[in-house]
Protein backbone atom coordinates (compact mmCIF):
# COMPACT_ATOMS: atom_id res chain seq x y z
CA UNK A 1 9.68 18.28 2.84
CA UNK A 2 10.50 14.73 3.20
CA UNK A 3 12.18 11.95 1.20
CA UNK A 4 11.96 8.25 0.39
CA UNK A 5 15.04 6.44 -0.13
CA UNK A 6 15.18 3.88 -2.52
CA UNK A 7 18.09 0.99 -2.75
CA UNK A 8 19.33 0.01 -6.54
CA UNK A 9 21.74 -1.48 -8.18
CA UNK A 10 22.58 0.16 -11.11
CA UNK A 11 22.18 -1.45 -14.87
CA UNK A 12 24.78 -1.92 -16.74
CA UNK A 13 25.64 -2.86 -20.76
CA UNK A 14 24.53 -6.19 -21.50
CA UNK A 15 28.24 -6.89 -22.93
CA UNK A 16 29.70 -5.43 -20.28
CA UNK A 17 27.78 -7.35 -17.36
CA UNK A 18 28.40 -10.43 -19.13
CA UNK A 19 32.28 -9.81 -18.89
CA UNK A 20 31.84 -9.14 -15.10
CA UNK A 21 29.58 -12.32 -14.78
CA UNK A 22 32.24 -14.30 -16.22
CA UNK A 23 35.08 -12.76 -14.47
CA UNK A 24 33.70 -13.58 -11.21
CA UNK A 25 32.90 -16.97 -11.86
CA UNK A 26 35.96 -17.90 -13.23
CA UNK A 27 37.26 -18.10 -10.06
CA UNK A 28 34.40 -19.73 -8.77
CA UNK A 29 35.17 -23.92 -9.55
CA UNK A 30 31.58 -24.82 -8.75
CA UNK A 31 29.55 -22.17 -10.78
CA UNK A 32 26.86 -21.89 -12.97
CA UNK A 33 29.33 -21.16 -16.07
CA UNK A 34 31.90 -23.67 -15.52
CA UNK A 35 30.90 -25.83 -18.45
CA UNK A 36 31.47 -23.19 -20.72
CA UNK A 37 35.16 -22.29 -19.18
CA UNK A 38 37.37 -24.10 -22.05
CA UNK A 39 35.33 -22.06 -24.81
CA UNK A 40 36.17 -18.54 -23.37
CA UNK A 41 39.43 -19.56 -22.21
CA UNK A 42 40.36 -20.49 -25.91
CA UNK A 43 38.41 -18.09 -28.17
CA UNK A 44 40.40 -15.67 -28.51
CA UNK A 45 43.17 -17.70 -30.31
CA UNK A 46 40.93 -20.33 -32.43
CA UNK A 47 38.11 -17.93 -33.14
CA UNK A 48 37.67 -19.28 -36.48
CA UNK A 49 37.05 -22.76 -35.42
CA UNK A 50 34.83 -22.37 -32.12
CA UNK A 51 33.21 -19.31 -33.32
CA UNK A 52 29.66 -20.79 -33.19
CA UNK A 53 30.31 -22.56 -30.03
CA UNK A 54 31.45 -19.24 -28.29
CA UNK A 55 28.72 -17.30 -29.64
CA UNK A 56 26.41 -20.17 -28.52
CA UNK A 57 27.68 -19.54 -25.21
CA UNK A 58 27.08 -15.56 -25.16
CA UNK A 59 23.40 -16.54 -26.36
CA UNK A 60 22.91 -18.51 -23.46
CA UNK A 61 24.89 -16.10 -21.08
CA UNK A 62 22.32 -13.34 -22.16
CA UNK A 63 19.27 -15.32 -21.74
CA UNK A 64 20.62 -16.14 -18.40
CA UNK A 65 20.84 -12.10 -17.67
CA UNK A 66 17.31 -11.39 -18.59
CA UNK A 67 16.16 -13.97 -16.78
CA UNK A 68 17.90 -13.06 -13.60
CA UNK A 69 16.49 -9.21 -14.47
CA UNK A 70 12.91 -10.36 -14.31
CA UNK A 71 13.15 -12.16 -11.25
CA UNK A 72 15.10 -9.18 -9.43
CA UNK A 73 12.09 -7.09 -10.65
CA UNK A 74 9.36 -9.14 -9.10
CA UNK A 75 11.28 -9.83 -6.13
CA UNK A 76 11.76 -5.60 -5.86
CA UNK A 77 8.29 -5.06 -7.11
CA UNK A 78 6.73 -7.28 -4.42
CA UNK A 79 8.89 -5.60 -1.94
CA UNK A 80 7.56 -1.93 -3.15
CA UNK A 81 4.29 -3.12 -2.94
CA UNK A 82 4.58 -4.24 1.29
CA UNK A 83 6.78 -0.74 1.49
CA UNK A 84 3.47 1.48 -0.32
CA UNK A 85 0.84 -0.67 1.84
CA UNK A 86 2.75 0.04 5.27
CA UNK A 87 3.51 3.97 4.35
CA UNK A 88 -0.40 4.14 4.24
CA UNK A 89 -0.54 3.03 7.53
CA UNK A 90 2.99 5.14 8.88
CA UNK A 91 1.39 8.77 7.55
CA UNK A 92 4.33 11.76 8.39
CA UNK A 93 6.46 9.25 10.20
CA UNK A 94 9.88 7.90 9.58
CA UNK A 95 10.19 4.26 7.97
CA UNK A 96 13.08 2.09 7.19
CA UNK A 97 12.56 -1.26 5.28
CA UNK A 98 14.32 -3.51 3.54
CA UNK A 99 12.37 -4.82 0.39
CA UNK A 100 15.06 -7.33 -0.34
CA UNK A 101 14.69 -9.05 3.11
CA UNK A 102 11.12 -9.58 2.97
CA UNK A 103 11.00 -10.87 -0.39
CA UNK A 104 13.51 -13.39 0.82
CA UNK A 105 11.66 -14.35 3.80
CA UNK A 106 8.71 -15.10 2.16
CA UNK A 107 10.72 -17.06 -0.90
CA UNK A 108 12.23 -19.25 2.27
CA UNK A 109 8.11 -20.07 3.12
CA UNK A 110 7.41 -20.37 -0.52
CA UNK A 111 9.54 -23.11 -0.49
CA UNK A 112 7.84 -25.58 2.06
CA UNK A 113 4.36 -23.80 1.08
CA UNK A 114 1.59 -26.64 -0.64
CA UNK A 115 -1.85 -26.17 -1.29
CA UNK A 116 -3.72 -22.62 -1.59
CA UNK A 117 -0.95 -21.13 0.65
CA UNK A 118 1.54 -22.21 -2.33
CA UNK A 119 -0.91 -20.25 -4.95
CA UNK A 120 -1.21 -17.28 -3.12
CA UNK A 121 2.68 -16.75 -2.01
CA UNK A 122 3.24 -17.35 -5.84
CA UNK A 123 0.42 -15.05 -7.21
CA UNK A 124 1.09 -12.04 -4.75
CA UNK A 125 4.93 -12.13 -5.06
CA UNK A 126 4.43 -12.99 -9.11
CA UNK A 127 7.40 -15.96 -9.31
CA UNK A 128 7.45 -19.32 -7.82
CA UNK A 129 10.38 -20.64 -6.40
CA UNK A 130 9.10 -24.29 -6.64
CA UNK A 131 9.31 -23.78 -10.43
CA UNK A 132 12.23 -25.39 -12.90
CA UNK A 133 15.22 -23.01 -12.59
CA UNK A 134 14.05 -20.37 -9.85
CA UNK A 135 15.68 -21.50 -7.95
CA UNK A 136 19.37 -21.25 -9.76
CA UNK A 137 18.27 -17.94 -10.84
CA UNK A 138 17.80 -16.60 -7.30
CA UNK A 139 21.01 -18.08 -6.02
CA UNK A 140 22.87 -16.43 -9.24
CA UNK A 141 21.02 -13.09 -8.29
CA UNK A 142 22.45 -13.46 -4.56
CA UNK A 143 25.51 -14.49 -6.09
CA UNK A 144 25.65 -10.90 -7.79
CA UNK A 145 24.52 -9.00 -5.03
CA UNK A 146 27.24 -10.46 -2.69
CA UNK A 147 30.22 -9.78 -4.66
CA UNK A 148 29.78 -6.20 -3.98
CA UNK A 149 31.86 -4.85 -1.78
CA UNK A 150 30.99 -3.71 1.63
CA UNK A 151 27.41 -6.37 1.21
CA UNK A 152 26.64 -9.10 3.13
CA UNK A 153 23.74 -11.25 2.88
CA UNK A 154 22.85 -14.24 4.81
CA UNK A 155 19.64 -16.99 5.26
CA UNK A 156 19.61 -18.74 8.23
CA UNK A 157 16.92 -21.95 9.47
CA UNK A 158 16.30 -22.34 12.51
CA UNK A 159 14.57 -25.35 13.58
CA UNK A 160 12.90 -27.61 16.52
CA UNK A 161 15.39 -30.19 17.10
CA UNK A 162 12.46 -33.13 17.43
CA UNK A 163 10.85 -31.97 14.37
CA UNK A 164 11.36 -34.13 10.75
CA UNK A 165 11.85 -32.18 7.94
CA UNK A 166 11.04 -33.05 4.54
CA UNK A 167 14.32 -33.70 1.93
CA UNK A 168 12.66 -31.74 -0.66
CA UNK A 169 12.25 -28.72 1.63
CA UNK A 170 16.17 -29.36 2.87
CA UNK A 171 17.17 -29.36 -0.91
CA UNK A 172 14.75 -26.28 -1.73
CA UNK A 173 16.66 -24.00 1.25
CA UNK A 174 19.81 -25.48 -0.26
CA UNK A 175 19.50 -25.01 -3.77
CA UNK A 176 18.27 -21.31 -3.52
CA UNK A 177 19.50 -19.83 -0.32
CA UNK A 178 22.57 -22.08 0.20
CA UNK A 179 20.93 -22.17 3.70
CA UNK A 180 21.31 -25.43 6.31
CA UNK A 181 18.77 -25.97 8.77
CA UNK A 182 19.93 -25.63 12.83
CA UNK A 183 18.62 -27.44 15.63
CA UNK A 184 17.42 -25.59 18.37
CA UNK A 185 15.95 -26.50 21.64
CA UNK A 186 12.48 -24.44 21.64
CA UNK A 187 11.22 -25.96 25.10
CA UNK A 188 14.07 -23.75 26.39
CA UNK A 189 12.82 -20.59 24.44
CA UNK A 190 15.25 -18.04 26.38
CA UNK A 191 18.33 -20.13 24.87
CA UNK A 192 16.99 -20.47 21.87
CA UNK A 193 16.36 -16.55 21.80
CA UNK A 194 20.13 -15.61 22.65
CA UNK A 195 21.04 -18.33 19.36
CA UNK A 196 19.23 -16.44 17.19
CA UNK A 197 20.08 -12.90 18.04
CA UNK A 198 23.31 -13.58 18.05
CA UNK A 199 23.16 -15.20 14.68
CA UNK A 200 21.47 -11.65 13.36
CA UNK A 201 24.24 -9.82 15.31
CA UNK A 202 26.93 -11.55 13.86
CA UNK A 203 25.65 -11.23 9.76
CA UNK A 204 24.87 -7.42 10.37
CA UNK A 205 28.50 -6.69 11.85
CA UNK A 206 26.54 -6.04 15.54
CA UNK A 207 24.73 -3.36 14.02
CA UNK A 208 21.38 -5.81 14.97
CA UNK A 209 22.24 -6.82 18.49
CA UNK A 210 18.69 -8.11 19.76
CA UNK A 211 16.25 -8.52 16.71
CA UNK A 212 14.16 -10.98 18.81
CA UNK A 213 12.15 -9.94 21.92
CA UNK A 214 12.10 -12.34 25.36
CA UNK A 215 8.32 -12.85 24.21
CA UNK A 216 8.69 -13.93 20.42
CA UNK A 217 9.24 -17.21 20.94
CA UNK A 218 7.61 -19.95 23.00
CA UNK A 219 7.46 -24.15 23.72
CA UNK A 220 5.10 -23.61 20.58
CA UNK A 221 7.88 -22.27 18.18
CA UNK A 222 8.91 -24.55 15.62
CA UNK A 223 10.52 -22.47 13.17
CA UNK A 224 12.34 -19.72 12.57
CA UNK A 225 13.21 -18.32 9.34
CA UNK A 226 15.89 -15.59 8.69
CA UNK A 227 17.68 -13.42 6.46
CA UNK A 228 20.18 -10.98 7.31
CA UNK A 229 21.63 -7.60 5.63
CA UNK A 230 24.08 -5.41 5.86
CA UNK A 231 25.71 -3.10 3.53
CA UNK A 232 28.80 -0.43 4.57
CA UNK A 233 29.62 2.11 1.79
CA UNK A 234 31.61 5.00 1.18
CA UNK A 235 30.08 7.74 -1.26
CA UNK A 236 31.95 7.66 -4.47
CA UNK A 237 32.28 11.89 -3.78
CA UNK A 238 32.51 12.63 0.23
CA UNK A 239 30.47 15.40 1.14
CA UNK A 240 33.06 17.64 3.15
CA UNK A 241 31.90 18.11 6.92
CA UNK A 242 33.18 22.00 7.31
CA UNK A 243 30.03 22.52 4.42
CA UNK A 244 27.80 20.88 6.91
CA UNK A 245 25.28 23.09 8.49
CA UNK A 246 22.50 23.42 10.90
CA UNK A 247 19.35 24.08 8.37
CA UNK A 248 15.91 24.05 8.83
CA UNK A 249 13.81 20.89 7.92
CA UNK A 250 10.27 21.29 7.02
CA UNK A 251 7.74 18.63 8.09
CA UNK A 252 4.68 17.19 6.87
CA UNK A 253 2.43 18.58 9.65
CA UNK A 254 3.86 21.86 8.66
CA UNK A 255 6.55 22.51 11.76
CA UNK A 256 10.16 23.56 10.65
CA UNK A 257 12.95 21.74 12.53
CA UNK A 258 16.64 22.46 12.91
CA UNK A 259 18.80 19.34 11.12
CA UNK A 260 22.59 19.59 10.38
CA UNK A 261 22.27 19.42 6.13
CA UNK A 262 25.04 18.21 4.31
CA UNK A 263 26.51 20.00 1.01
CA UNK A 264 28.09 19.48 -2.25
CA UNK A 265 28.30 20.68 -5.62
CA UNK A 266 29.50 18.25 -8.04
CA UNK A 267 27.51 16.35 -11.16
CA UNK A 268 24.99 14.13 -10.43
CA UNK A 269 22.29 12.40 -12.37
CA UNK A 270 19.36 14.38 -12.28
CA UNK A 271 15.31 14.32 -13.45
CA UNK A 272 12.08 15.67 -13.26
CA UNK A 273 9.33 13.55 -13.51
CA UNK A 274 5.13 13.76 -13.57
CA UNK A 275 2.96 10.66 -11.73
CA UNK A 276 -0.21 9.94 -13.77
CA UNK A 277 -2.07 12.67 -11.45
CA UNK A 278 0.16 15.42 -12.44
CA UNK A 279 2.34 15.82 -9.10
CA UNK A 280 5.64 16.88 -10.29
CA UNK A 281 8.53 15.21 -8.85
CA UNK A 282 12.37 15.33 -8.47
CA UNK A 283 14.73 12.42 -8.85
CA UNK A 284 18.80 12.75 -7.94
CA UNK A 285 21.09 10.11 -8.10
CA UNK A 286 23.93 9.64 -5.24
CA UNK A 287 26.51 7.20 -6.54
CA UNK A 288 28.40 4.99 -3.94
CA UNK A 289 32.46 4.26 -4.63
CA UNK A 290 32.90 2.15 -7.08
CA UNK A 291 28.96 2.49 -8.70
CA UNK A 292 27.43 -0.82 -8.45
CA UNK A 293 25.43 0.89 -6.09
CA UNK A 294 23.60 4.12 -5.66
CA UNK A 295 21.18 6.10 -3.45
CA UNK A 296 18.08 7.65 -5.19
CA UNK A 297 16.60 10.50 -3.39
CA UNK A 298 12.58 11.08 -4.79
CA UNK A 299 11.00 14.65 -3.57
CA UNK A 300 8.11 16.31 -4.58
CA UNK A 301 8.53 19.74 -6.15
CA UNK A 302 6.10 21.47 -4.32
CA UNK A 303 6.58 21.67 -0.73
CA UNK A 304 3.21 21.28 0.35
CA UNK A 305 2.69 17.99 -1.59
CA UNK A 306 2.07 14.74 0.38
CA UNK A 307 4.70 12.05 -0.40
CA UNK A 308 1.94 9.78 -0.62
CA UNK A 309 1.44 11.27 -3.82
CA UNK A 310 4.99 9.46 -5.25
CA UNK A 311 3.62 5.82 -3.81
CA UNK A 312 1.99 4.54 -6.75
CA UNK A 313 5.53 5.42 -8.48
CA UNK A 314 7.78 2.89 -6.85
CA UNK A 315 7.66 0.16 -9.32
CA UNK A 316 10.64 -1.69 -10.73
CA UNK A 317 9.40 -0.15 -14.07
CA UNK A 318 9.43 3.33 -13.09
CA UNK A 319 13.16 3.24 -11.44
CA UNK A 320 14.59 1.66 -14.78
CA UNK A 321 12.83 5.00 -16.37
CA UNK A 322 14.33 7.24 -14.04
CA UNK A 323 17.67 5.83 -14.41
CA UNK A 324 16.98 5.90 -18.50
CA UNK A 325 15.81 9.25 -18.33
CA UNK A 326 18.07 11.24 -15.88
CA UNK A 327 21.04 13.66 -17.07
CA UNK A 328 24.27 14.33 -15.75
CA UNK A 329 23.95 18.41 -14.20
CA UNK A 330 26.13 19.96 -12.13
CA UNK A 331 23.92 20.81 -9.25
CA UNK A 332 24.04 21.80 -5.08
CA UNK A 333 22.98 18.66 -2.92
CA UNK A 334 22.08 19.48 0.66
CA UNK A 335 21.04 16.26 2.27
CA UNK A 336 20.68 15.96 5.79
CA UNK A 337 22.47 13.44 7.90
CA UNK A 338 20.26 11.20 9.79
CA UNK A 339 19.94 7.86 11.23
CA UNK A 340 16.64 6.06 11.33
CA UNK A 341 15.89 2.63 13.22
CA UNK A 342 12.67 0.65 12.09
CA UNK A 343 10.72 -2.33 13.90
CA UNK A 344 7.88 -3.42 12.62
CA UNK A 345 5.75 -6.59 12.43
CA UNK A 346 4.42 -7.27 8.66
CA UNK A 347 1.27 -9.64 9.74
CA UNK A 348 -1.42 -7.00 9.30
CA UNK A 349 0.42 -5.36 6.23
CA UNK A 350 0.43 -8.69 4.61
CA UNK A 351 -3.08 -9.49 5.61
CA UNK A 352 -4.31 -6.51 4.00
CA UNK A 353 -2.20 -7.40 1.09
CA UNK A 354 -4.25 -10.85 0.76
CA UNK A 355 -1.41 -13.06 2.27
CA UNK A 356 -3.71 -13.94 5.92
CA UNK A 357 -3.91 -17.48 5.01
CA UNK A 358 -0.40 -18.51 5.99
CA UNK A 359 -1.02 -16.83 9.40
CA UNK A 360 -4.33 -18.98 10.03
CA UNK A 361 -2.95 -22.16 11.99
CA UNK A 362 -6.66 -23.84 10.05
CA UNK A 363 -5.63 -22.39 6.40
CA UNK A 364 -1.98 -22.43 6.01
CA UNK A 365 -0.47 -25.58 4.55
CA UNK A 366 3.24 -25.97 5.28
CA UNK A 367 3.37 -29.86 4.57
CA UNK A 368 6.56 -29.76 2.58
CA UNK A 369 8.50 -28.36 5.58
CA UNK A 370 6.54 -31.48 7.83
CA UNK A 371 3.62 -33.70 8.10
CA UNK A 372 3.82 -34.41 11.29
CA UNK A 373 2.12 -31.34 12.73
CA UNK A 374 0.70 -28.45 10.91
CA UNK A 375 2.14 -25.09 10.94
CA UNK A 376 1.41 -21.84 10.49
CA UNK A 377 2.93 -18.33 10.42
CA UNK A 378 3.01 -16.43 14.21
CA UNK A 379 4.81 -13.29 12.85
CA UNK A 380 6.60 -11.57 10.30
CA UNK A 381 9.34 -9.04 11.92
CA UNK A 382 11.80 -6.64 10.71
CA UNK A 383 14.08 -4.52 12.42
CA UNK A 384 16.42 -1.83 9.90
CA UNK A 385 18.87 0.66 11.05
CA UNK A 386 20.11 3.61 8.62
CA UNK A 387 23.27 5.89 8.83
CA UNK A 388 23.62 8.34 6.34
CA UNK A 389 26.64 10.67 6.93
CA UNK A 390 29.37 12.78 5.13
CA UNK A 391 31.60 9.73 4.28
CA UNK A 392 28.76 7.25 3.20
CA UNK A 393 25.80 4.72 4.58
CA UNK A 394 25.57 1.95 6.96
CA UNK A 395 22.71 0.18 6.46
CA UNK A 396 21.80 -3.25 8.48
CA UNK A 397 18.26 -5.24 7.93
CA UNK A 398 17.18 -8.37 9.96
CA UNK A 399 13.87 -10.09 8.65
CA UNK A 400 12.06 -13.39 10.70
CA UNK A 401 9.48 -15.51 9.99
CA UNK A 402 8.47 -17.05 13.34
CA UNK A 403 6.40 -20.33 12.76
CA UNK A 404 4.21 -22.32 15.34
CA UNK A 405 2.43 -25.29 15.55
CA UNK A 406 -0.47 -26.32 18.76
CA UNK A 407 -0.74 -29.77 18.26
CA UNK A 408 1.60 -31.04 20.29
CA UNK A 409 1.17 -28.98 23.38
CA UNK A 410 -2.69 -27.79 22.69
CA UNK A 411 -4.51 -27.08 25.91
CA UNK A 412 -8.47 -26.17 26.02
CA UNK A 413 -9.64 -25.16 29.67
CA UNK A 414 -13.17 -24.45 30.01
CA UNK A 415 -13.15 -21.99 32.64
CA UNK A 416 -16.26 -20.27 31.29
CA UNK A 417 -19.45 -20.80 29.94
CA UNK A 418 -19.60 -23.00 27.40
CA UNK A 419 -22.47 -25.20 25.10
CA UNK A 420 -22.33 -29.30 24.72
CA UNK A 421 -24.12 -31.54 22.87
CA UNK A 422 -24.02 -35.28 22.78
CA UNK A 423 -24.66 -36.53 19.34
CA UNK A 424 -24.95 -39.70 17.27
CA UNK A 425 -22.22 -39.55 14.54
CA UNK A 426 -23.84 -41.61 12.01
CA UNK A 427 -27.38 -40.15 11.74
CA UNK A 428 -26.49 -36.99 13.14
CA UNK A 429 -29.43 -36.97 15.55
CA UNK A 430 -28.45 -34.53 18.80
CA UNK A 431 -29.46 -36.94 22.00
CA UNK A 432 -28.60 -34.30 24.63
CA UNK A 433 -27.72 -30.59 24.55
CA UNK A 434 -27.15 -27.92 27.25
CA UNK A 435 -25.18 -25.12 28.45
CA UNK A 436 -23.16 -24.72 31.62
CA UNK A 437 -22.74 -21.05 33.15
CA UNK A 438 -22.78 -22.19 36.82
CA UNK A 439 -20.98 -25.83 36.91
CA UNK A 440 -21.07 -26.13 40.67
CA UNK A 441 -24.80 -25.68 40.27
CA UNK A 442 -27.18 -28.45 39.92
């Protein structure tokens, strides 16, 4: 038997979110809310006379939350979708990912993306954040995430220090990832290298120590985009380590191994569910202190049953169902502890997915990050490490973009056979042709 493990938030009363949303951005001087400040400071002793201007207010304020909702779901949807496509290539093998950091990776390219590499970004991941107001929602969704505690989140740029960036792609970073471009030195890749994995090191508490290998970058590098995660919690019920024992786990291939399960019995949210096939499925829900955040734990019922069965189930949709649908039962969890560490390069997942064009240095249009040479997308890497034990997760994601360009330092050495032709340009007509397989030959 093995499980997925799916990250949420967990969705709260519109009334009551709204509360929290103000709350925290009270004390906040610069945020989205601040124009409405006097209204809700003073409502509750002249509600008679700014009655429609405070419910004007909560009309906007609930807009505001369903349109931060949608763009949360695409972001998670699009996420899902490069999680399903790489678990068909990772059959009966462990996987960590982080759906958030690769959605915000590719928002970072979205954001100096033009042309046909613009369309696709924007069709595949199903939001644009080029559009009117994206980009405030995505902050504002950040925002949210952030304030929990025991989350970090981070975006990081870094750039070649003799390349010109374009202001509008300086604002875009800005305006949605509150992210400032760095100059690096990428002639001197090794000191570049040690910059940026100490960057990832420091916004994942060293739980990332060396995200980049000694061959990722090169004189060629140009770019380097990066967003950082890292989340510490504390189960909201401990699971008590004298009820830990050594149990057997069955695999996929059909072996039985010997893992040290955790145990509790307590209430948890609880439900059975049936994909569109008829597999029959368990959900449970394991809450985290304080409940913005939870761990969902999706088995099949039958033990036999491939999890790639529950794939096609891991849609934004289908989570807010679960959580709609589950029931509070006191029940016996056995869990095991584990630790899983993921590295994996997203460029042929991504491919398949129909996103190739911003890795072909002919296809991939870039020109609102520069004009002056044209870039394209090297690699796509993330590295995750899990720890789930009897007092809670640790959980640290590092996601890169690594960006190139040729122009500048393009070298063609033919040092093998190879065809010419001498042609005029203007009519086209071919004056000479040949090939040369022996060039010391006459």
């Amino acid at each position: 038997m093995k499980c997925y493990f799916v990250w949420s938030s967990q969705t709260e009363h519109t009334r009551q979110k709204t509360e929290l949303q103000l709350s925290a951005t009270l004390k906040q001087p610069h945020s989205y809310f601040l124009r409405f400040k006097p209204i809700f400071i003073y409502t509750s002793q002249h509600f008679t006379t700014l009655r429609m201007l405070s419910l004007f207010v909560c009309f906007i304020l609930c807009l505001s939350g369903a349109a931060l909702s949608n763009l949360q779901e695409k972001q998670t949807d699009f996420g899902m979708q490069v999680f399903s496509q790489m678990a068909l290539t990772t059959r009966d093998s462990n996987l960590a990912f982080s759906p958030y950091g690769v959605a915000s990776i590719l928002g970072m390219a979205q954001v100096g993306a033009g042309g046909e590499t613009l369309k696709t970004l924007d069709s595949k991941m199903g939001f644009s954040l080029q559009e009117r107001g994206i980009a405030r929602q995505l902050r504002l969704l950040q925002r949210d995430i952030a304030s929990v505690e025991g989350v970090e989140l981070a975006s990081g740029v870094m750039v070649e220090r003799k390349m010109t960036l374009e202001k509008g792609f300086r604002k875009g970073l800005r305006k949605a990832f509150q992210a400032i471009p760095h100059q690096l030195d990428f002639s001197r890749p090794d000191q570049a290298l040690e910059i940026i994995n100490a960057w990832v090191s420091d916004h994942t508490a060293g739980n990332i120590r060396s995200f980049l290998s000694s061959s990722a970058l090169t004189d060629e590098t140009r770019m380097v985009l990066l967003s950082a995660l890292h989340f510490q919690g504390l189960w909201k019920v401990p699971f008590d380590p004298q009820m830990t024992q050594e149990r057997l786990f069955h695999c996929a291939n059909g072996s039985s191994v010997s893992v040290p399960m955790m145990r509790q019995i307590n209430r948890f949210k609880y439900g059975e569910f049936v994909t569109p096939d008829g597999v029959d499925y368990d959900v449970i829900e394991v809450p985290y202190e304080g409940e913005t955040l939870s761990m969902l734990l999706v088995t099949p019922f039958e033990r036999d049953t491939s999890m790639m069965a529950l794939v096609g189930e891991l849609t934004s949709q289908r989570l807010q169902q679960w959580r709609k649908e589950m029931k509070s039962l006191k029940l016996q969890l056995a869990l095991p502890r584990f630790t899983l560490d993921s590295e994996v390069d997203l460029k042929t997942t991504l491919t398949s997915m129909g996103l190739g064009n911003m890795f072909n240095l002919a296809k991939a249009d870039f020109t609102r990050i520069t004009t002056e040479e044209r870039l394209s997308v090297s690699k796509i890497l993330q590295k995750v490490k899990i720890e789930v034990n009897e007092e809670g997760t640790k959980g640290s994601s590092a996601t890169g973009a690594v960006m190139f360009s040729r122009m500048a330092v393009q070298e063609i050495t033919l040092d093998r056979p190879f065809l010419f032709l001498i042609q005029h340009k203007s009519t086209g007509a071919v004056l000479f042709m040949g090939q040369v397989y022996q060039p010391h030959q006459r």
